[in-house]
PDB file of N, CA and C in Angstrom:
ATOM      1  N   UNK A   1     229.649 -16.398   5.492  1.00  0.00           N
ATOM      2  CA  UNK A   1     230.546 -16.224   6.608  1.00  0.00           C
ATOM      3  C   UNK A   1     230.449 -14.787   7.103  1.00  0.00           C
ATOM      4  N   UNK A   2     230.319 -14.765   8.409  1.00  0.00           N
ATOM      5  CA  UNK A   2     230.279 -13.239   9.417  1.00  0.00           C
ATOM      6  C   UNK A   2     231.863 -12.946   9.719  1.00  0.00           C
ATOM      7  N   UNK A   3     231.985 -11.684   9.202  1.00  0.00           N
ATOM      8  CA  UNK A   3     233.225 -11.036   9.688  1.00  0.00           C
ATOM      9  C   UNK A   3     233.122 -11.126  11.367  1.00  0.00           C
ATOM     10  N   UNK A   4     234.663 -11.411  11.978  1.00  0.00           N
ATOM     11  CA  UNK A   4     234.830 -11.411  13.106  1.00  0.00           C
ATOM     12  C   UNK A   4     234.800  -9.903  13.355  1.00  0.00           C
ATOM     13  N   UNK A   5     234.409  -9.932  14.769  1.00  0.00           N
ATOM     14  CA  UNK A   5     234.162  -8.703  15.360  1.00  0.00           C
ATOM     15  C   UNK A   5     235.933  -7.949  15.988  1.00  0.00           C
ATOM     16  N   UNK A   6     236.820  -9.490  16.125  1.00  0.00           N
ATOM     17  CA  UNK A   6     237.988  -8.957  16.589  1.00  0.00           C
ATOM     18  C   UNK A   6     238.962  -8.358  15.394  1.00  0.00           C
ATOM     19  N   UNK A   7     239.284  -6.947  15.663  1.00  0.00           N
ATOM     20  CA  UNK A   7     239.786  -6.252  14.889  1.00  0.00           C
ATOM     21  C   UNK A   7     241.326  -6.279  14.685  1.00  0.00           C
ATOM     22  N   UNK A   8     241.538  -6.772  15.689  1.00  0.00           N
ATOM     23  CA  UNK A   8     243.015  -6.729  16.657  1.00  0.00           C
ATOM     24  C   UNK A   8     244.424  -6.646  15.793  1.00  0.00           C
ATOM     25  N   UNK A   9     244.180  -7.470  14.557  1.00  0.00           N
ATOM     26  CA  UNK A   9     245.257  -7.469  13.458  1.00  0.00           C
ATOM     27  C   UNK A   9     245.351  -6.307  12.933  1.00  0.00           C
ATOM     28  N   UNK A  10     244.491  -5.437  12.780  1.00  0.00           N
ATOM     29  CA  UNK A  10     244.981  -4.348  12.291  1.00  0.00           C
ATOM     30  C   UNK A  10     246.127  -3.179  13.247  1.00  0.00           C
ATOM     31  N   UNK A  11     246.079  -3.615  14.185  1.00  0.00           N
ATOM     32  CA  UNK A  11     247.404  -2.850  15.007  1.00  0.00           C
ATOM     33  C   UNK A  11     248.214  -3.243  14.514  1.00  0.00           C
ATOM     34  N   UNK A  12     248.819  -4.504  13.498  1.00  0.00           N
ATOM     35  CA  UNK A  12     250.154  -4.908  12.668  1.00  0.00           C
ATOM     36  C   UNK A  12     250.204  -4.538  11.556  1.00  0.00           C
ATOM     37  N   UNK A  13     248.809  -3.921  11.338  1.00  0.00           N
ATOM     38  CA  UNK A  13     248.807  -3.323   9.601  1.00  0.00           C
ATOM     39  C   UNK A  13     250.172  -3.141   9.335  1.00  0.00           C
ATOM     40  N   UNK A  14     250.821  -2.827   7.939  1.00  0.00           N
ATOM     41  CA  UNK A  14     251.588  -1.968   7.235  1.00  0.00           C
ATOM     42  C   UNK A  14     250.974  -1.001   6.623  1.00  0.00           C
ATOM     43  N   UNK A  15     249.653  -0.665   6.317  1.00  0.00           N
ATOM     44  CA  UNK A  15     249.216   0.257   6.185  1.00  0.00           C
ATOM     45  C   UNK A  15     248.835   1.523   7.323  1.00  0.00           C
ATOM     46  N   UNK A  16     249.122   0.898   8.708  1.00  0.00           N
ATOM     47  CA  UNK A  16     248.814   1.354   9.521  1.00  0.00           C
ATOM     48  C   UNK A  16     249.357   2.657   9.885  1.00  0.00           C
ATOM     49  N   UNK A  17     249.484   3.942   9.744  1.00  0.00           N
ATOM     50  CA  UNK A  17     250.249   4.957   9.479  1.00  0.00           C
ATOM     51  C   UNK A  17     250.761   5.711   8.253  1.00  0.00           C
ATOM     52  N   UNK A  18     250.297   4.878   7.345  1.00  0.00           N
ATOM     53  CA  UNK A  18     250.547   5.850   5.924  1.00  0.00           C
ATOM     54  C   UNK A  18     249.279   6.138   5.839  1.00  0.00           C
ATOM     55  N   UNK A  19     249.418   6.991   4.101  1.00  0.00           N
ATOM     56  CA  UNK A  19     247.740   7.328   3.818  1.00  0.00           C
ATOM     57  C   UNK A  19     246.799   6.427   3.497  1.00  0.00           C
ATOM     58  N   UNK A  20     245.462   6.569   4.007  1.00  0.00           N
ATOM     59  CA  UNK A  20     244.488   5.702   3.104  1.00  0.00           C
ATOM     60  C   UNK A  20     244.529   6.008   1.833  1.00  0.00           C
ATOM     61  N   UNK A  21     244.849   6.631   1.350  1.00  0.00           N
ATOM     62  CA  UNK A  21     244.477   7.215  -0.104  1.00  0.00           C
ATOM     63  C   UNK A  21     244.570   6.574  -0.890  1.00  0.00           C
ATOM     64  N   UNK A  22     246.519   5.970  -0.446  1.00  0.00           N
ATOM     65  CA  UNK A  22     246.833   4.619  -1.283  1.00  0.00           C
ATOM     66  C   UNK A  22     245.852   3.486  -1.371  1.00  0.00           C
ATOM     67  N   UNK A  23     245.234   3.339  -0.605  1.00  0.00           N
ATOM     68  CA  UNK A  23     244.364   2.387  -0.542  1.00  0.00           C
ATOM     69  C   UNK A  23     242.446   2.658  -1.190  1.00  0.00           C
ATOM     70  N   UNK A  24     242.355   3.563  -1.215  1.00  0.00           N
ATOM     71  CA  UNK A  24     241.132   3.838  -1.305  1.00  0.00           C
ATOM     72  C   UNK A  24     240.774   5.361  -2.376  1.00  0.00           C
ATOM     73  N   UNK A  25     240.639   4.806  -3.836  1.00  0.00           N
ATOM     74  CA  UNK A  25     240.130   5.550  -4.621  1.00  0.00           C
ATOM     75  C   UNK A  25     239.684   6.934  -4.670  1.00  0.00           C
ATOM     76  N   UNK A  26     240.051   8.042  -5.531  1.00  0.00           N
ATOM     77  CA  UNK A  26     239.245   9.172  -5.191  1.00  0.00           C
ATOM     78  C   UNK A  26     238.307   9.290  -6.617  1.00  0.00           C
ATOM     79  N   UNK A  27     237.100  10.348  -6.076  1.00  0.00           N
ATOM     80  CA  UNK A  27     236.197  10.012  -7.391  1.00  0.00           C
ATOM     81  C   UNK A  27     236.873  10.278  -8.429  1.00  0.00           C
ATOM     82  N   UNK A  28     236.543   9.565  -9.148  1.00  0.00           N
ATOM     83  CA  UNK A  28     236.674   9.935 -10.754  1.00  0.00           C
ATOM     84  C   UNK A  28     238.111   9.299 -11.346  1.00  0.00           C
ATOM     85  N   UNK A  29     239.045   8.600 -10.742  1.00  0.00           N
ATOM     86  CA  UNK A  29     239.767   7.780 -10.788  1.00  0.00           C
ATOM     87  C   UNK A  29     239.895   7.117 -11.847  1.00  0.00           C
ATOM     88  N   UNK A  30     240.762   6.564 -12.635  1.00  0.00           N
ATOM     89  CA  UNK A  30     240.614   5.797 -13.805  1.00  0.00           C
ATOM     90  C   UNK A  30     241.855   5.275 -14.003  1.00  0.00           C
ATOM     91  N   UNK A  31     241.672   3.972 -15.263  1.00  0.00           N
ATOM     92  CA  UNK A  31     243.068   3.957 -16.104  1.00  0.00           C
ATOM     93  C   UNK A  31     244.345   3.936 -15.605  1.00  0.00           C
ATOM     94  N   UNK A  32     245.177   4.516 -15.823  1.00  0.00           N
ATOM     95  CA  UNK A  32     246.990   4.156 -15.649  1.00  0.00           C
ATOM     96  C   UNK A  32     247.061   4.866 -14.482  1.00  0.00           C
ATOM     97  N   UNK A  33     246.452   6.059 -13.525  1.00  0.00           N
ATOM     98  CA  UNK A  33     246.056   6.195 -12.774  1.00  0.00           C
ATOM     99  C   UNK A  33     245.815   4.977 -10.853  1.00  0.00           C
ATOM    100  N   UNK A  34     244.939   5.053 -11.576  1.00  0.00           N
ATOM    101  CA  UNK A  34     244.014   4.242 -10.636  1.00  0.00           C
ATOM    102  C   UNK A  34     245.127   2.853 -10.437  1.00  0.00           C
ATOM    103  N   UNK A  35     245.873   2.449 -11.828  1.00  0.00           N
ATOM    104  CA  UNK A  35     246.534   0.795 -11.578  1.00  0.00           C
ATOM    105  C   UNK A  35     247.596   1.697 -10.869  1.00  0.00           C
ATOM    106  N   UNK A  36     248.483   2.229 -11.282  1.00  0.00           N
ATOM    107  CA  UNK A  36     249.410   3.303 -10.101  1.00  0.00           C
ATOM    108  C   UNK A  36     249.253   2.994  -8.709  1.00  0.00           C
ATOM    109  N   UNK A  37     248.478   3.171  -8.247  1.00  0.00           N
ATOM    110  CA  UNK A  37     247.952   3.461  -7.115  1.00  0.00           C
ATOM    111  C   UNK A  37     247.628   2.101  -6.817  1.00  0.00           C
ATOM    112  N   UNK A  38     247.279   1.572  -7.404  1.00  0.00           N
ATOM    113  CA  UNK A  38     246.176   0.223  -7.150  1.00  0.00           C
ATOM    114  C   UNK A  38     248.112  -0.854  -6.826  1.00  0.00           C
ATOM    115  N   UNK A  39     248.533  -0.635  -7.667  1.00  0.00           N
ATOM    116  CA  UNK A  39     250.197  -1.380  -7.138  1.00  0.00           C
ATOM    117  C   UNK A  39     250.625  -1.114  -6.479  1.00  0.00           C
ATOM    118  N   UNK A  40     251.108   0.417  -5.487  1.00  0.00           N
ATOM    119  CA  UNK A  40     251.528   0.803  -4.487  1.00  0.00           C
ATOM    120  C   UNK A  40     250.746   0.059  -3.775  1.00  0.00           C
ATOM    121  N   UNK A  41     249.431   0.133  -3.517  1.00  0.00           N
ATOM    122  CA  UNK A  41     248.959  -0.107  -2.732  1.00  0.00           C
ATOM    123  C   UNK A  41     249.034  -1.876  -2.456  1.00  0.00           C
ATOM    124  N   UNK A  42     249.260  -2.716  -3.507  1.00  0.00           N
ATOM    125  CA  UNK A  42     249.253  -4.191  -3.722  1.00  0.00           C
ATOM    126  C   UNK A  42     251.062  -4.186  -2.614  1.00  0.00           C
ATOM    127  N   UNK A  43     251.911  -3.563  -3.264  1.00  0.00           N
ATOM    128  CA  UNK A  43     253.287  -3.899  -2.878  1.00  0.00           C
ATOM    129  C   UNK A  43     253.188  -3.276  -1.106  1.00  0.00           C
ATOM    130  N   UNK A  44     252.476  -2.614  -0.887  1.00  0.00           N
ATOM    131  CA  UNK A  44     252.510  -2.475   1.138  1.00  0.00           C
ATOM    132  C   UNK A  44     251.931  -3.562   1.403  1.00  0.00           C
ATOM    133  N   UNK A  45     250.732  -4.201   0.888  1.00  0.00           N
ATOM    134  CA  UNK A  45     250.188  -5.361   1.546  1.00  0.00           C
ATOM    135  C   UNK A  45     251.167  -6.732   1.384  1.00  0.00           C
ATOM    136  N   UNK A  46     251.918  -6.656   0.304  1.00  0.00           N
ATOM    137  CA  UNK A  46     252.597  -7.727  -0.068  1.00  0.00           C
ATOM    138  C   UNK A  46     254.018  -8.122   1.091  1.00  0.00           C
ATOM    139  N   UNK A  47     253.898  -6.705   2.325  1.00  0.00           N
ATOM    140  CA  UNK A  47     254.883  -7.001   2.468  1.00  0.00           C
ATOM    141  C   UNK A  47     254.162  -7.210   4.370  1.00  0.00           C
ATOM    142  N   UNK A  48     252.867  -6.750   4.591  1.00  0.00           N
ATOM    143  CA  UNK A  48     252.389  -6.370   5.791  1.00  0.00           C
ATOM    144  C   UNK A  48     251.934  -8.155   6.308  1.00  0.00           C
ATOM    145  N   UNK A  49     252.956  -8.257   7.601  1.00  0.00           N
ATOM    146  CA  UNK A  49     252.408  -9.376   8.519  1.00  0.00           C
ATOM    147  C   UNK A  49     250.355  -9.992   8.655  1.00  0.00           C
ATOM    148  N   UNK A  50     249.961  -8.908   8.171  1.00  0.00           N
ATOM    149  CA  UNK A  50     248.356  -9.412   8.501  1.00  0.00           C
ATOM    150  C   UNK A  50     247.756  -9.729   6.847  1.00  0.00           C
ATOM    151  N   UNK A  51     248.323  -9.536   6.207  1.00  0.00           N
ATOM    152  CA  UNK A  51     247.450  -9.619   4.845  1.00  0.00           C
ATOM    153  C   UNK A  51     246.175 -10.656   5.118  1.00  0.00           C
ATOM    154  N   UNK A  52     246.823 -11.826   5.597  1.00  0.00           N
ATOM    155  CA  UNK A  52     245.874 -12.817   5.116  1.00  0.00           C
ATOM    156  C   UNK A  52     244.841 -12.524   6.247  1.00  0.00           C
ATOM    157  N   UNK A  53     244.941 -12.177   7.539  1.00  0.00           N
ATOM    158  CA  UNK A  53     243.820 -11.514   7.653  1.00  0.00           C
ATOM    159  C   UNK A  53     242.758 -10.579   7.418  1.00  0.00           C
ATOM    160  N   UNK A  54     243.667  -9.490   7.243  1.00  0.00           N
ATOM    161  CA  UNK A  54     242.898  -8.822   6.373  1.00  0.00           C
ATOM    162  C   UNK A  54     242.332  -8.764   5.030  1.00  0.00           C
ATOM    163  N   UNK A  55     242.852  -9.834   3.728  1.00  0.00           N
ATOM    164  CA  UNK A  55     242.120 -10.340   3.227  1.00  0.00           C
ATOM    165  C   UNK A  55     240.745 -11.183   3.231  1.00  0.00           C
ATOM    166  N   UNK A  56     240.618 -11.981   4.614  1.00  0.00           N
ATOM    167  CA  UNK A  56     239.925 -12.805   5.137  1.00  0.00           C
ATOM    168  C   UNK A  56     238.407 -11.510   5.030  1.00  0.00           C
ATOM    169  N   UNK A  57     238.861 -10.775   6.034  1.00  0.00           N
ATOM    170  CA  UNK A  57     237.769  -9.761   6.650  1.00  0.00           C
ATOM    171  C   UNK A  57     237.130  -9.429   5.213  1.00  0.00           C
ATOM    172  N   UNK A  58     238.334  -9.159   4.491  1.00  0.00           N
ATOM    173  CA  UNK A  58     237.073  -7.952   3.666  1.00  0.00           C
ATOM    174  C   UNK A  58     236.423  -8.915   2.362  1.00  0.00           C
ATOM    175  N   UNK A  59     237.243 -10.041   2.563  1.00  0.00           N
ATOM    176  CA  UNK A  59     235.990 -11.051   1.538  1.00  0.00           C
ATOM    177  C   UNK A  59     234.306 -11.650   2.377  1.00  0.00           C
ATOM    178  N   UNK A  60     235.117 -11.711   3.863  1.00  0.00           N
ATOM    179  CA  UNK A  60     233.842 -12.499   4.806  1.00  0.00           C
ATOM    180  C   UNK A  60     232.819 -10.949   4.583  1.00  0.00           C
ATOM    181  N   UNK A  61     233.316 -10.108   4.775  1.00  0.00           N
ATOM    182  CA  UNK A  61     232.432  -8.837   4.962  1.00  0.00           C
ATOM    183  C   UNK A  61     231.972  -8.436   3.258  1.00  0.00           C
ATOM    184  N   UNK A  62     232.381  -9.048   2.495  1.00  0.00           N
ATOM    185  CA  UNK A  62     232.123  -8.304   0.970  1.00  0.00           C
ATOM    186  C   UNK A  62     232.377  -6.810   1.062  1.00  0.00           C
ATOM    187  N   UNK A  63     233.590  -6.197   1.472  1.00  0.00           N
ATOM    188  CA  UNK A  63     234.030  -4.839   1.365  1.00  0.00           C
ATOM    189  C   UNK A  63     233.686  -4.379   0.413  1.00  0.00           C
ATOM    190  N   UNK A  64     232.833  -3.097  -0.347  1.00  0.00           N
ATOM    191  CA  UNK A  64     233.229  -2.659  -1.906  1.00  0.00           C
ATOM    192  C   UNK A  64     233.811  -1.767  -1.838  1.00  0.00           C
ATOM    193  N   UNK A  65     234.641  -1.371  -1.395  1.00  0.00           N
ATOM    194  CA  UNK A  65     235.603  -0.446  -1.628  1.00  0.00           C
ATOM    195  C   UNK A  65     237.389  -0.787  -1.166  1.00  0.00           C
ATOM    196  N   UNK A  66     237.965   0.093  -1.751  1.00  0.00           N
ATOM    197  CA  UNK A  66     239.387  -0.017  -1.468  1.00  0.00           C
ATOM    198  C   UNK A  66     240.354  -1.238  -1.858  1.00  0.00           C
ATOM    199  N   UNK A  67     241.155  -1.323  -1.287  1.00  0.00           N
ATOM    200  CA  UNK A  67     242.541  -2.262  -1.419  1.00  0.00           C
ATOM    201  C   UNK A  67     242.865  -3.095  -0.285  1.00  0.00           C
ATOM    202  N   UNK A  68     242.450  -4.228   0.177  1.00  0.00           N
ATOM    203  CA  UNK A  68     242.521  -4.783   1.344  1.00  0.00           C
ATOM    204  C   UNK A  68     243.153  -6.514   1.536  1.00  0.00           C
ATOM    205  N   UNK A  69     244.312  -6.771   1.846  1.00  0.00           N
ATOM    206  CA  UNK A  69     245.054  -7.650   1.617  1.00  0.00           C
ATOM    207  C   UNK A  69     245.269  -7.926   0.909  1.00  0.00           C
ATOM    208  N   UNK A  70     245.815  -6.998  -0.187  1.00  0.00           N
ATOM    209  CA  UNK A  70     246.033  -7.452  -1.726  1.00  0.00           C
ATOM    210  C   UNK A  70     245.415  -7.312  -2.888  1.00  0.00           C
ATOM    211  N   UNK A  71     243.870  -7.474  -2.612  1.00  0.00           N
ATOM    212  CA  UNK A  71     243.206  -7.163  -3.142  1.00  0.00           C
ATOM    213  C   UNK A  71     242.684  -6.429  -3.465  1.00  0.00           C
ATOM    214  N   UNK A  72     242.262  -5.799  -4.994  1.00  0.00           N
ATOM    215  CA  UNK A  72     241.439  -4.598  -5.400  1.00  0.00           C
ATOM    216  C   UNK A  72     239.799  -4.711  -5.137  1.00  0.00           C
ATOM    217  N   UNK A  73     239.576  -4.063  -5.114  1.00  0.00           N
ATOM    218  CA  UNK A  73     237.655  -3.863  -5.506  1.00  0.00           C
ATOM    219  C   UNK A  73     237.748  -4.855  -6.150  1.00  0.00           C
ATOM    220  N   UNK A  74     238.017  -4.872  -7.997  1.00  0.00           N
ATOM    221  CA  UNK A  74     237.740  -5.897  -8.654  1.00  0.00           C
ATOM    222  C   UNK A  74     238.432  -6.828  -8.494  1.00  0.00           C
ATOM    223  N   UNK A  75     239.330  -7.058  -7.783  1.00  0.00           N
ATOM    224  CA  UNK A  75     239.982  -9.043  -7.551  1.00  0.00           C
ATOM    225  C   UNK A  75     238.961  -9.267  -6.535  1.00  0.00           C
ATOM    226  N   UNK A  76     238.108  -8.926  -5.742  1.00  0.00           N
ATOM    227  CA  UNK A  76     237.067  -9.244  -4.711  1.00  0.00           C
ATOM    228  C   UNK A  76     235.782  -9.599  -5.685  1.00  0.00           C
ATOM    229  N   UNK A  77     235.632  -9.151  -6.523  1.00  0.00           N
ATOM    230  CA  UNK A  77     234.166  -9.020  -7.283  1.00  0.00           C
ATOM    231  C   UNK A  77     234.496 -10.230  -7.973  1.00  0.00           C
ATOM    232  N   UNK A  78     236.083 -10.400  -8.278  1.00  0.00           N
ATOM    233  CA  UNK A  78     236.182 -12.031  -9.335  1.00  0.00           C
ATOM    234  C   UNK A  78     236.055 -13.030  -8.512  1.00  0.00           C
ATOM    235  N   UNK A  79     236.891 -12.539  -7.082  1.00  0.00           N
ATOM    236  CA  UNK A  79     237.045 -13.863  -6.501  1.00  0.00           C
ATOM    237  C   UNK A  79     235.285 -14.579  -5.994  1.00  0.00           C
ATOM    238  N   UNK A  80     234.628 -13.461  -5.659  1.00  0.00           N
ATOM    239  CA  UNK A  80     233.305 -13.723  -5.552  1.00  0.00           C
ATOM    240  C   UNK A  80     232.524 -14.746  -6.655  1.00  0.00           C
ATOM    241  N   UNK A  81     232.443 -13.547  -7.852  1.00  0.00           N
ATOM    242  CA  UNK A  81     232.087 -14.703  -9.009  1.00  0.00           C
ATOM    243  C   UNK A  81     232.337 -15.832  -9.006  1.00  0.00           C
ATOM    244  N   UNK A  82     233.353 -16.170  -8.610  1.00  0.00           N
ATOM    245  CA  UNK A  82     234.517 -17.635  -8.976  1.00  0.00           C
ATOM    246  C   UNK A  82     234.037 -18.353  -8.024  1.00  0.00           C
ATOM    247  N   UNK A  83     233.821 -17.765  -6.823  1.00  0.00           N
ATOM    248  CA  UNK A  83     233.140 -19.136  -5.465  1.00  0.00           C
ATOM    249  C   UNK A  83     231.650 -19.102  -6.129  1.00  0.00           C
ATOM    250  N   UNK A  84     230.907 -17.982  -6.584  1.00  0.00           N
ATOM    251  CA  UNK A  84     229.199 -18.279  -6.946  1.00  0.00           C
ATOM    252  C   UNK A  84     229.535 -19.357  -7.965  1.00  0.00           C
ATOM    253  N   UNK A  85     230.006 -19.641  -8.328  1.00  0.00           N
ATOM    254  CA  UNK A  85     230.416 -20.887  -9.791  1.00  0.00           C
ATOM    255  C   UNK A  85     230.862 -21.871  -9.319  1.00  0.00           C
ATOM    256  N   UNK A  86     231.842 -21.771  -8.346  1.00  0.00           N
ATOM    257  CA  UNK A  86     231.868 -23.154  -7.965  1.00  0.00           C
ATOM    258  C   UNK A  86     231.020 -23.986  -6.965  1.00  0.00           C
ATOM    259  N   UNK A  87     230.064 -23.091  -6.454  1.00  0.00           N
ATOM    260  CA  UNK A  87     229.135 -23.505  -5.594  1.00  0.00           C
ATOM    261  C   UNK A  87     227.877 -23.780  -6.235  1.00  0.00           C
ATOM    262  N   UNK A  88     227.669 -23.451  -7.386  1.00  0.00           N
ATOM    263  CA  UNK A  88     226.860 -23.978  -8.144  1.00  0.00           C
ATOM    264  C   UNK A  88     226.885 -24.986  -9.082  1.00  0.00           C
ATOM    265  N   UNK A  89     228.814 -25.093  -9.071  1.00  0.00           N
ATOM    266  CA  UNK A  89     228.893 -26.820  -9.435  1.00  0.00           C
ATOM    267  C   UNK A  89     228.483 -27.335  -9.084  1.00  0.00           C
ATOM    268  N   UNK A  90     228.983 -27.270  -7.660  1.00  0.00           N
ATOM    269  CA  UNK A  90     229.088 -28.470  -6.660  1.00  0.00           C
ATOM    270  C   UNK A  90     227.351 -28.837  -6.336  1.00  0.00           C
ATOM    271  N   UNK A  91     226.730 -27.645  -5.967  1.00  0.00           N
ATOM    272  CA  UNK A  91     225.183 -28.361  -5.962  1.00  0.00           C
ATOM    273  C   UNK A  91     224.421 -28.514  -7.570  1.00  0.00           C
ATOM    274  N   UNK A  92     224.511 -28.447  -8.075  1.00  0.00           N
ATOM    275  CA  UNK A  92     224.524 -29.061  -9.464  1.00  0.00           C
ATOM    276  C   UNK A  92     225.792 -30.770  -9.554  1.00  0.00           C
ATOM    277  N   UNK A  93     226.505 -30.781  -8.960  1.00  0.00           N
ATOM    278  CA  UNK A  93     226.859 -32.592  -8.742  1.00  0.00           C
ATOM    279  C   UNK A  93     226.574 -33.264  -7.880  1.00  0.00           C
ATOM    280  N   UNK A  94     225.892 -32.596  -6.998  1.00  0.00           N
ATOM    281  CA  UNK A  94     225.067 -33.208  -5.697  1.00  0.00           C
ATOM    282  C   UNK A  94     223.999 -33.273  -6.007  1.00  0.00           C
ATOM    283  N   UNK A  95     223.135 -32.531  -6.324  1.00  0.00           N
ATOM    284  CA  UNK A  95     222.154 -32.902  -7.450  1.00  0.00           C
ATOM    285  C   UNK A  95     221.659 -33.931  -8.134  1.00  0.00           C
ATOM    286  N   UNK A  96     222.875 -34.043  -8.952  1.00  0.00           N
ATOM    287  CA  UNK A  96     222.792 -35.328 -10.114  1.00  0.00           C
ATOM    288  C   UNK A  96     223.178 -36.511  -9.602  1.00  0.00           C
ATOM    289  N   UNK A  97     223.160 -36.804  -7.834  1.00  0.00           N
ATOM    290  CA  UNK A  97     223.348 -37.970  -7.790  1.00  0.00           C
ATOM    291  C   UNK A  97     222.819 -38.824  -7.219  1.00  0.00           C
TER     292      UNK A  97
END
């Protein structure tokens, strides 16, 4: 899937006017740290009118970076895994029949 080109939801962000920072890692980041940050940043999206778009975008786009509808870097990298597996069920039971 191709990320849409229309951006337009992000004028409803709730992130829209605070820092990125919350959202987006600085080097060297780690540990109790990083989840800190990584929850602030979960509880603005939890509350922002576009999440599910902006979740949409940054899975269609495979974002690697940041905090984007909820999601961390690594809830994107699982949720990924988790569709490569189930799509290799499914043609593995189409397959076998």
């Amino acid at each position: 899937m191709v990320p849409s080109e229309d951006w337009s939801w992000r004028i409803d962000a709730a992130c829209g006017g605070g820092k990125r920072s919350v959202f987006f890692s600085p080097d060297g980041e780690r540990g109790a740290a990083r989840a800190r940050r990584e929850a602030r940043a979960r509880r603005i999206c939890q509350a922002c009118p576009v999440l599910a778009a902006c979740r949409d975008y940054a899975l269609a786009a495979a974002e690697p970076f940041g905090t984007w509808g909820g999601m961390t870097e690594a809830d994107r990298r699982r949720h990924a895994q988790l569709m490569r597996r189930q799509q290799r069920r499914l043609r593995s039971a189409a397959d076998s029949r």
